[in-house]
Protein backbone atom coordinates (compact mmCIF):
# COMPACT_ATOMS: atom_id res chain seq x y z
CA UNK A 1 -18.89 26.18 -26.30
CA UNK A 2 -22.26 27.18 -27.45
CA UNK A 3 -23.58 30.05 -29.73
CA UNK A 4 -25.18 31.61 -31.94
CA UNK A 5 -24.47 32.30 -35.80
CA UNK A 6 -25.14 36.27 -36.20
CA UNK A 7 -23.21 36.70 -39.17
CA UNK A 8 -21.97 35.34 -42.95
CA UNK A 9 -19.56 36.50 -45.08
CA UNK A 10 -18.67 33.68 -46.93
CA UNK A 11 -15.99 31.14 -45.28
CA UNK A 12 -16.37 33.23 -41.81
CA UNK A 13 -18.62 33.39 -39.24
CA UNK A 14 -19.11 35.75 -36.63
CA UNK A 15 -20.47 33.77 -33.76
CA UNK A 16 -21.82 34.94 -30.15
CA UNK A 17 -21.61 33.07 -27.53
CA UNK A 18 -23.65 32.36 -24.74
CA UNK A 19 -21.26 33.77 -22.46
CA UNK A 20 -21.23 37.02 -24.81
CA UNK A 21 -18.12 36.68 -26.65
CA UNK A 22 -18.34 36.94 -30.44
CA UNK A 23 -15.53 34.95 -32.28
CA UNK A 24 -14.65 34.63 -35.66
CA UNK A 25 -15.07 31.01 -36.70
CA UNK A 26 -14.99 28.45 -39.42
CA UNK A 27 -16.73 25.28 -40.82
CA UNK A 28 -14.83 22.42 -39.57
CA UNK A 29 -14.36 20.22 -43.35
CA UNK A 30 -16.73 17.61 -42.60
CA UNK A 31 -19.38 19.72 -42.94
CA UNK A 32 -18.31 19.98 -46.63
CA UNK A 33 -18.63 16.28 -46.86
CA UNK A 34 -21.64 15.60 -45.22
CA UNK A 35 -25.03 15.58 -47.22
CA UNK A 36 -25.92 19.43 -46.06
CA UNK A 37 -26.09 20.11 -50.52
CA UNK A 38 -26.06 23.67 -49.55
CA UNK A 39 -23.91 27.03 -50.90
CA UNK A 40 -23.86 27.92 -46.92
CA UNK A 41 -24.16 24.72 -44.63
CA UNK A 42 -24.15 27.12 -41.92
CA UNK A 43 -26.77 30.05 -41.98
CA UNK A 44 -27.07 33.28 -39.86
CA UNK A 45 -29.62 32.46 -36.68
CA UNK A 46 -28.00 28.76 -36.58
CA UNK A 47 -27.55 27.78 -33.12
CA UNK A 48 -23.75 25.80 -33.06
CA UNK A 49 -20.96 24.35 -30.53
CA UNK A 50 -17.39 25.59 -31.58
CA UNK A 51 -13.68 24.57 -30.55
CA UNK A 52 -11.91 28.09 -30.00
CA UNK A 53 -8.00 27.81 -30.80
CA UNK A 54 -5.05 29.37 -29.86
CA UNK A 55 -5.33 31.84 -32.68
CA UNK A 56 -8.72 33.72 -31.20
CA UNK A 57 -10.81 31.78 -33.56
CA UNK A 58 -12.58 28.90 -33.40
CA UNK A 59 -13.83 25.85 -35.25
CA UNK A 60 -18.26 25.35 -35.59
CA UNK A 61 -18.22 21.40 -35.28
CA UNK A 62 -21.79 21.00 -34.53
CA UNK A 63 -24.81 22.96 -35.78
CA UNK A 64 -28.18 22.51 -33.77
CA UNK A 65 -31.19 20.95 -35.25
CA UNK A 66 -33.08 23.83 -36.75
CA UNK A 67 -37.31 24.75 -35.98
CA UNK A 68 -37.48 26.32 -39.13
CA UNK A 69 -35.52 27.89 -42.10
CA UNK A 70 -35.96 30.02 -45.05
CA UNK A 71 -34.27 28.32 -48.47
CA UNK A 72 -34.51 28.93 -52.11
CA UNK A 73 -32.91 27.10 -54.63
CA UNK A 74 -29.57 28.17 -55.65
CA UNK A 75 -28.38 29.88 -58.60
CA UNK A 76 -24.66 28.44 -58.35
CA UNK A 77 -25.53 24.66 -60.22
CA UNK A 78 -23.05 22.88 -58.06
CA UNK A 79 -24.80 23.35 -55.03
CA UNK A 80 -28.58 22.62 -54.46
CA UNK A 81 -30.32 25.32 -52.05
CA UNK A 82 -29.07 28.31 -49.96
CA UNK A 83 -30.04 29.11 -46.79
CA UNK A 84 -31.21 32.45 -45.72
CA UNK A 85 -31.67 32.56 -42.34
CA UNK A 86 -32.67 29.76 -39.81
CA UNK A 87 -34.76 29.51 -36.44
CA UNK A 88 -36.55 32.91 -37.18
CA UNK A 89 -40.29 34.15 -35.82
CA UNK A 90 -41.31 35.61 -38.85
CA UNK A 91 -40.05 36.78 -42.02
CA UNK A 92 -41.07 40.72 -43.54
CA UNK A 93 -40.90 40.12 -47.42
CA UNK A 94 -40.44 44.27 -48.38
CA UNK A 95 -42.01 44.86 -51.99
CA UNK A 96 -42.28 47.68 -53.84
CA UNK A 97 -44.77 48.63 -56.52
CA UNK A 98 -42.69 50.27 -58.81
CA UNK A 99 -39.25 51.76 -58.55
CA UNK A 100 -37.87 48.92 -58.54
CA UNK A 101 -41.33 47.03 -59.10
CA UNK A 102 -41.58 43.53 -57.68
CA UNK A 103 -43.60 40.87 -59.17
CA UNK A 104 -46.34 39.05 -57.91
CA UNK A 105 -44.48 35.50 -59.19
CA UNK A 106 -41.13 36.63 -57.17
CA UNK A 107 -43.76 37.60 -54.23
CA UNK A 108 -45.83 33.98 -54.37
CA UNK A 109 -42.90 32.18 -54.52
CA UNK A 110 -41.35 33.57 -51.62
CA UNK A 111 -44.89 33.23 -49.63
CA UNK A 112 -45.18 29.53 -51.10
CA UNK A 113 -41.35 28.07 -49.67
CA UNK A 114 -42.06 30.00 -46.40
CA UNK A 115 -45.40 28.21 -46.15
CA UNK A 116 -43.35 25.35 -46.56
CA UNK A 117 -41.03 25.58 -43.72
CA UNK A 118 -43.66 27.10 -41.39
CA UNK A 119 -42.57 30.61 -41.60
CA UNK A 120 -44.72 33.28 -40.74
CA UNK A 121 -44.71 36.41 -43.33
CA UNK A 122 -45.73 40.05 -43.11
CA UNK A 123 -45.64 41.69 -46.72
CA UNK A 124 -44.40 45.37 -46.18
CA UNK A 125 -45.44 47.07 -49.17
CA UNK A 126 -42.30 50.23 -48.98
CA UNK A 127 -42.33 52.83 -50.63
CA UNK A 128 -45.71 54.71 -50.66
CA UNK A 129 -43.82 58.29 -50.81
CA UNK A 130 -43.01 57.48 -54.32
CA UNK A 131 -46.04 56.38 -55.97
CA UNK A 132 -48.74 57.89 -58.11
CA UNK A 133 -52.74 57.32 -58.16
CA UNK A 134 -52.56 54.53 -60.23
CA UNK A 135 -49.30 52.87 -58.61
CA UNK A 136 -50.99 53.44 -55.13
CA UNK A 137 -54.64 51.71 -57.02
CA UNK A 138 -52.13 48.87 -57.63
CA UNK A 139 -50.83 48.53 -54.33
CA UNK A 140 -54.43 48.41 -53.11
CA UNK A 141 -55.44 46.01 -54.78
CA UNK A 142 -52.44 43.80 -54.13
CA UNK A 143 -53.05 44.72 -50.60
CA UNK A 144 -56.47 43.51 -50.83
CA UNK A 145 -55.49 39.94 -52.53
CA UNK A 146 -52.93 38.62 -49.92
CA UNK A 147 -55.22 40.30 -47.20
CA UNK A 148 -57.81 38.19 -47.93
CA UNK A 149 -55.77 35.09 -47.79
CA UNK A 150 -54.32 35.64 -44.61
CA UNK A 151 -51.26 37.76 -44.70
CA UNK A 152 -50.34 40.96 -42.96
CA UNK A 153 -49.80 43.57 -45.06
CA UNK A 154 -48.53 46.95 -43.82
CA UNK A 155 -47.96 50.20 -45.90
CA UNK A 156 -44.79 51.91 -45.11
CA UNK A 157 -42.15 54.78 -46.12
CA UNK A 158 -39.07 55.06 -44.04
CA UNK A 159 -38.98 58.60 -45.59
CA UNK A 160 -41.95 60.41 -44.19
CA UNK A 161 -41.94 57.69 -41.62
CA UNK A 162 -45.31 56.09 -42.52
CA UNK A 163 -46.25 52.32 -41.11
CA UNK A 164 -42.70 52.85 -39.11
CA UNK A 165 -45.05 52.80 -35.61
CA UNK A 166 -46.64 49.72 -36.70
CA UNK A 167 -43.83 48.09 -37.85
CA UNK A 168 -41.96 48.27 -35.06
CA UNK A 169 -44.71 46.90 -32.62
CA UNK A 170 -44.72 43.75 -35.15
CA UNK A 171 -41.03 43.55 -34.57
CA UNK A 172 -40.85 43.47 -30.74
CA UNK A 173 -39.22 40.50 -29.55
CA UNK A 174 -38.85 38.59 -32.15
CA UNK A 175 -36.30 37.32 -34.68
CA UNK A 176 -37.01 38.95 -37.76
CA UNK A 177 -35.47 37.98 -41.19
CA UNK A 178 -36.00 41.02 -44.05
CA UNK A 179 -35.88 39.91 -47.56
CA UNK A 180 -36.76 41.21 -51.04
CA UNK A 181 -35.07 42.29 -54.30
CA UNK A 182 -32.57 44.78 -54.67
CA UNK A 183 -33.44 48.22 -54.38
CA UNK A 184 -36.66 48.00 -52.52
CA UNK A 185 -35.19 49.61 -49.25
CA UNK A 186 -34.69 46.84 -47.04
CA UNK A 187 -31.53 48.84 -45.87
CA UNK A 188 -33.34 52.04 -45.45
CA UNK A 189 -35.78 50.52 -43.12
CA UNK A 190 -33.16 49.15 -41.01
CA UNK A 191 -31.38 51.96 -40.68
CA UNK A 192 -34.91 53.85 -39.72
CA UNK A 193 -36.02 51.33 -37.44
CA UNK A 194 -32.65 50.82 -35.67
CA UNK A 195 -30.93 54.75 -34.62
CA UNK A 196 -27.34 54.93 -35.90
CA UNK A 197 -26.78 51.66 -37.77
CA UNK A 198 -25.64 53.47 -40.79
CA UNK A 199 -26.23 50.34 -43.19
CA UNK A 200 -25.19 51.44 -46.82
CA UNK A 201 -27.51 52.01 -49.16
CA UNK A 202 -27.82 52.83 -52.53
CA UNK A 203 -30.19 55.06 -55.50
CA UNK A 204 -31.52 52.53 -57.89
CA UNK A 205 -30.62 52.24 -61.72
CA UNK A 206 -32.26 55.12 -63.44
CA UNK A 207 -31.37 53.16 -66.42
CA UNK A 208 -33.33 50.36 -65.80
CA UNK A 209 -35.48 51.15 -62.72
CA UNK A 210 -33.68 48.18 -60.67
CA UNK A 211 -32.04 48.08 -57.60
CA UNK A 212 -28.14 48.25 -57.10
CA UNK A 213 -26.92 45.25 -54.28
CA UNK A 214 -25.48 47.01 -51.05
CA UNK A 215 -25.80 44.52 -48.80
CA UNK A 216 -23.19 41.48 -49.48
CA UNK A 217 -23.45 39.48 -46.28
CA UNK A 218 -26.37 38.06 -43.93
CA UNK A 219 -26.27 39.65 -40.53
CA UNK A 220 -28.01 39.69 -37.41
CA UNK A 221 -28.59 43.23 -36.26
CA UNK A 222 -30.11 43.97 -32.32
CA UNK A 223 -33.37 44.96 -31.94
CA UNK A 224 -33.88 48.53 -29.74
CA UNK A 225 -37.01 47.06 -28.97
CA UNK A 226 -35.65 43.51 -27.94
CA UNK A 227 -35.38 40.51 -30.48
CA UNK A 228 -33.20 40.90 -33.41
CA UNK A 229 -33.61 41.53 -37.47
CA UNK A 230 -31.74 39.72 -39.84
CA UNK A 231 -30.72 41.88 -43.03
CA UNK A 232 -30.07 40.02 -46.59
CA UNK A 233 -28.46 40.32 -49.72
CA UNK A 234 -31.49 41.55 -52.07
CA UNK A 235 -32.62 38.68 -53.97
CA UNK A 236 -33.35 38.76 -57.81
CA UNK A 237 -35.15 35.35 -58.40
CA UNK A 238 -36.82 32.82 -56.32
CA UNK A 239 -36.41 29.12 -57.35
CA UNK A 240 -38.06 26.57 -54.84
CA UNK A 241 -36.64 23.57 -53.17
CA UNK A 242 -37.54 20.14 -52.52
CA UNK A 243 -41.20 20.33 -53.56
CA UNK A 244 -43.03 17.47 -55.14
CA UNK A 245 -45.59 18.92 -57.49
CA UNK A 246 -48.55 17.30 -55.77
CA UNK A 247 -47.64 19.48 -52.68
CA UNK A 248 -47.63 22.65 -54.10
CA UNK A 249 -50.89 23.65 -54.19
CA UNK A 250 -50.63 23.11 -50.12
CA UNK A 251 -48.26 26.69 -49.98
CA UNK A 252 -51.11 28.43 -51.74
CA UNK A 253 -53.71 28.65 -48.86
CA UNK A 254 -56.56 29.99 -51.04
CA UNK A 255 -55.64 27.11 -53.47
CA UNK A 256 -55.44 24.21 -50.74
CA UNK A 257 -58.89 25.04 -49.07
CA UNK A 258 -60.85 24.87 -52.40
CA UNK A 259 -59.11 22.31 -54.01
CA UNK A 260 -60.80 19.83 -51.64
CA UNK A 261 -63.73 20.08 -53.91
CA UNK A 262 -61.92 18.78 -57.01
CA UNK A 263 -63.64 15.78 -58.36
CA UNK A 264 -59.80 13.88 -58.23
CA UNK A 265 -57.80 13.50 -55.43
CA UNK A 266 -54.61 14.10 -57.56
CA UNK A 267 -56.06 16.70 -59.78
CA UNK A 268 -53.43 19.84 -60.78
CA UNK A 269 -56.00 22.05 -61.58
CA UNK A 270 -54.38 22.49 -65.03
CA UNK A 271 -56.93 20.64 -67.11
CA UNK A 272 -59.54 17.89 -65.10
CA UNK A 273 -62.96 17.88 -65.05
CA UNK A 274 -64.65 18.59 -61.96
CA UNK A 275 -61.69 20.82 -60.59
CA UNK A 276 -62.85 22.91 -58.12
CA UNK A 277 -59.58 25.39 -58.28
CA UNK A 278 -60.20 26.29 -62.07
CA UNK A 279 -63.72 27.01 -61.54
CA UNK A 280 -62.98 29.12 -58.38
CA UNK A 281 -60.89 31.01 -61.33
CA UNK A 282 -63.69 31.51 -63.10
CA UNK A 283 -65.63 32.89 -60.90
CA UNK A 284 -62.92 35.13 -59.75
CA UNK A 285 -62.50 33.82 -56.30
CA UNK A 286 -58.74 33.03 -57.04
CA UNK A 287 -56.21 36.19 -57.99
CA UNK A 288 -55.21 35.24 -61.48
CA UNK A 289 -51.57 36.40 -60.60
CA UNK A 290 -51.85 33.64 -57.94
CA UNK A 291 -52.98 30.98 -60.31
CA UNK A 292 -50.38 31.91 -62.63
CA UNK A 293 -47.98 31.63 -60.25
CA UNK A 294 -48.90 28.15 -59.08
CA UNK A 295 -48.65 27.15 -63.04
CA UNK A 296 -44.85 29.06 -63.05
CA UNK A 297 -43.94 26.36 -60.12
CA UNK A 298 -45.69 23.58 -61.32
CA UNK A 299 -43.46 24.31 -64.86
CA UNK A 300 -40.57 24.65 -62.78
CA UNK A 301 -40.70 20.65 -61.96
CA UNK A 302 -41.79 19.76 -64.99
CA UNK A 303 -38.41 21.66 -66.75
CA UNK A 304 -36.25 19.92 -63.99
CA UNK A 305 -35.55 23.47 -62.42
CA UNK A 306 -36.54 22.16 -59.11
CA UNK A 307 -34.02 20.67 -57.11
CA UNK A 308 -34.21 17.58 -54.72
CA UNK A 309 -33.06 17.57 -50.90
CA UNK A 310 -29.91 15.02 -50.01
């Protein structure tokens, strides 16, 4: 029996099935075995045959090969990578400025392992309601730096509604995976964009001006509009996965298309002469923040943070 994985919590999934059943099921143990080095072998939007039993449940022996995935590395050491959501259209990273504020490196990071796996992003920037003149000049000029390298960027506030409109036209028909730290309303949105959902949700930390986690468990939630969205734990770092240092200036677009012009074809635009990239710096046609965050990943591998695939 075939189906698809629309929800996680841990050893059980919730599976539908193409008949329209949705059963409770569970990794048969060879999947533990095999070399899937992952804290979730199975991830919400897998496709997979199951064995129902006797019980009501079932067994997932086989997972379909995947078109695409979103990973990061893993902060549990025993395992290498986890999977947050798998066969998706596009991916809506939801930032916030301030309150909680997300950082560009968390931001670029999340941009550069989705380039990887040939995800499509929109950047939702959430939020506006809150901000003053000088957090909404930030935003802007965010806004204007991943504009001009190629990513959607929408403005939005699931108080007053703003961006909501546009959103949702994005949104149509498509699977849709929302990710982001704690606290920056992915929850909110959801429960905006889809009437009576009722997610919980949370005020941040006054304390600290960080977000609190509501959601615990990946799930695949209907669109009203047709497709469905995929809502996430909030994520506090973002380690990459399986990248060779030499590749990594191909997930920074901006990076990739200049760096033909280095003088080496193995330059890391750290220190050669003749590299194109570090004199694009210098003339401020690279973000700074962007070239920093390059240097974070490139440190990464050279610290043995990164972790290999099996």
């Amino acid at each position: 029996m075939k189906g698809l994985v629309i929800k996680n919590t841990g050893s059980w999934y919730t599976v539908l099935t193409d008949d329209g059943q949705t059963i409770d099921s569970k990794i048969k143990g060879r999947f533990r075995l095999d070399d899937i080095r992952s804290t979730n072998p199975v991830a919400v939007g897998d496709r997979v045959t199951i064995r129902p039993n006797a019980e009501g449940t079932a067994l997932i022996t086989d997972i379909d090969e995947r078109r695409n995935y979103i990973i990061r590395r893993s902060s549990n050491l025993s395992k290498q990578c986890h999977i947050i959501a798998a066969n998706v259209d596009q991916a809506v990273l939801v930032v916030t400025v301030a309150h909680p504020e997300t950082s560009t490196t968390f931001i670029d990071r999340f941009l550069a392992s989705a380039e990887a796996y040939s995800v499509p992003v929109v950047l939702l920037f959430n939020k506006t309601d809150l901000l003053n003149e000088e957090e909404q000049q930030t935003q802007q000029l965010l806004i204007d730096i991943y504009s001009a390298i190629g990513y959607q960027c929408l403005q939005a506030s699931a108080i007053n509604g703003e961006g909501i409109p546009q959103l949702l036209q994005l949104l149509t028909g498509k699977i849709t995976v929302f990710s982001g730290n704690s606290g920056v309303g992915k929850s909110t949105l959801l429960n905006t964009l889809v009437p009576g959902l009722n997610l919980r949700t949370a005020a941040i930390s006054e304390a600290h001006d960080t977000g609190m986690h509501t959601t615990t468990h990946s799930e695949m939630i209907m669109a009203p509009t047709g497709g469905w969205f995929i809502d996430t734990p909030g994520i506090k770092g973002f380690g990459s996965f399986d990248m060779k240092p030499e590749e990594i200036t191909s997930y920074f677009p901006e990076l990739f298309k200049i760096a033909g012009g280095c003088r080496f074809s193995n330059c890391t635009h750290t220190h050669e002469p003749g590299c194109a990239v570090l004199e694009a710096l210098e003339r401020h046609l690279i973000a700074p923040s962007r070239y920093q965050s390059y240097l974070s990943m490139l440190d990464d591998h050279e610290q043995g943070k990164y972790r290999e695939a099996f």
